[in-house]
Protein backbone atom coordinates (compact mmCIF):
# COMPACT_ATOMS: atom_id res chain seq x y z
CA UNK A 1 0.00 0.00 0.00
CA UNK A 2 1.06 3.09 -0.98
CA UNK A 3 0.16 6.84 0.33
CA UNK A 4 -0.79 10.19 -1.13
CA UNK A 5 -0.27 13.47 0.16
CA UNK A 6 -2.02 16.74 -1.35
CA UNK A 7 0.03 19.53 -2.16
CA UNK A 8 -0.80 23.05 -3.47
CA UNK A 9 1.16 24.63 -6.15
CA UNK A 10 2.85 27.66 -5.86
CA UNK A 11 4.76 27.37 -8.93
CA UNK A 12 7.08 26.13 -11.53
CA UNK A 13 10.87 26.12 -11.01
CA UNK A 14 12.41 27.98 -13.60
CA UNK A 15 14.69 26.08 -16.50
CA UNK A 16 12.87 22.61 -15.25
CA UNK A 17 11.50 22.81 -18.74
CA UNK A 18 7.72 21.91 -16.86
CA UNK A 19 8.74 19.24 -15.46
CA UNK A 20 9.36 21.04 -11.48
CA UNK A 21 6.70 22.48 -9.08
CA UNK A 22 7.13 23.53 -5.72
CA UNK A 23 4.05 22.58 -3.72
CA UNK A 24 3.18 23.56 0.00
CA UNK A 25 3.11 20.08 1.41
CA UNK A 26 1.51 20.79 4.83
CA UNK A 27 3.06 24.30 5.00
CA UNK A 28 6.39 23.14 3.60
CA UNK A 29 7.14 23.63 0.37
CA UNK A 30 8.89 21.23 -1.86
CA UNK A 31 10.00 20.55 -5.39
CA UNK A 32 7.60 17.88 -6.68
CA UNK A 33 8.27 16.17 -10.50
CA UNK A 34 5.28 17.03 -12.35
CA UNK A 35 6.35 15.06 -15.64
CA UNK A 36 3.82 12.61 -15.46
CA UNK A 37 0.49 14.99 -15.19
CA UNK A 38 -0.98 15.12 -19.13
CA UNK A 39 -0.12 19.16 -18.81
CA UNK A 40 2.10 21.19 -16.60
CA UNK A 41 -0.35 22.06 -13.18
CA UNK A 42 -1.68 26.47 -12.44
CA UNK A 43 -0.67 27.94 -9.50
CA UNK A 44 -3.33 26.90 -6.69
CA UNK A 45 -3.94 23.19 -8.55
CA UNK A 46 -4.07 20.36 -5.71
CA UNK A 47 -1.88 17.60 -6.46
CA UNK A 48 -1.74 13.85 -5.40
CA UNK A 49 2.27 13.49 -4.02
CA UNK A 50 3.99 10.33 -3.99
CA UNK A 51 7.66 10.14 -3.27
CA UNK A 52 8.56 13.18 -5.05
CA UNK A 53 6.38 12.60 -8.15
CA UNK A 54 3.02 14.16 -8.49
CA UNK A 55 0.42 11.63 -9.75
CA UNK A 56 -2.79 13.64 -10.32
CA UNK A 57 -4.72 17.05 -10.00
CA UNK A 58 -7.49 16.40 -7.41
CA UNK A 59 -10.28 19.03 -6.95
CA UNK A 60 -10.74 21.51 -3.72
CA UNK A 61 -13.27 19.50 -1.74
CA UNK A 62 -10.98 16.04 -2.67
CA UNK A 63 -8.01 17.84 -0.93
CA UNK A 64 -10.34 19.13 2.00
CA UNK A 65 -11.49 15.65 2.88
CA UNK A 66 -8.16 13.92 2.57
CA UNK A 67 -6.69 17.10 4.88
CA UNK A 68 -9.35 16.17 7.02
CA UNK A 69 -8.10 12.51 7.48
CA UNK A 70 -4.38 14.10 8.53
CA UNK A 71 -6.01 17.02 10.61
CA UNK A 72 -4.29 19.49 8.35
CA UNK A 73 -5.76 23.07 8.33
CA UNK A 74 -3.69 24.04 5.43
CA UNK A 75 -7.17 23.78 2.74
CA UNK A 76 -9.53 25.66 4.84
CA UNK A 77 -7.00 28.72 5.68
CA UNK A 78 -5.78 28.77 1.85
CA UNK A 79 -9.45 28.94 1.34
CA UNK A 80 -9.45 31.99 3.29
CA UNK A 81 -6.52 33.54 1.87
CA UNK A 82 -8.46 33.41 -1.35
CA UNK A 83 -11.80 34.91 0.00
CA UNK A 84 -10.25 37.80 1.45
């Protein structure tokens, strides 16, 4: 068995050619290899993290209820970084 962690994009590292993101894993933020995804992720898209390697986008409330399983806050105050 194997476990996935959502991240949140912040960005693209520059001269990765795509294939870098850094992603706030849990309020850290990490380089994460995005080759695999069918297109390069946004800034704010939720990612499924495995050992380094992103392995799909996964929507707001998807990320919310698998936060919810770690107690993580890190959806619900990006939420209301957004709304403000």
């Amino acid at each position: 068995m194997c476990l996935g962690v959502p991240g949140r994009v912040i960005g693209m590292v520059d001269g990765s050619g795509g294939q870098l993101a850094v992603v706030d894993l849990a309020g850290s933020r990490r380089r994460v290899n995005v080759g695999i995804l069918d297109s390069p992720p946004d800034p704010g898209d939720w990612l499924v993290i495995h050992v380094g390697f992103a392995l799909e986008r996964m929507d707001d409330a998807t990320a919310r209820d698998a936060l919810a399983c770690f107690d993580l806050p890190q959806l619900q105050e990006t939420s209301e970084e957004r709304s403000q």
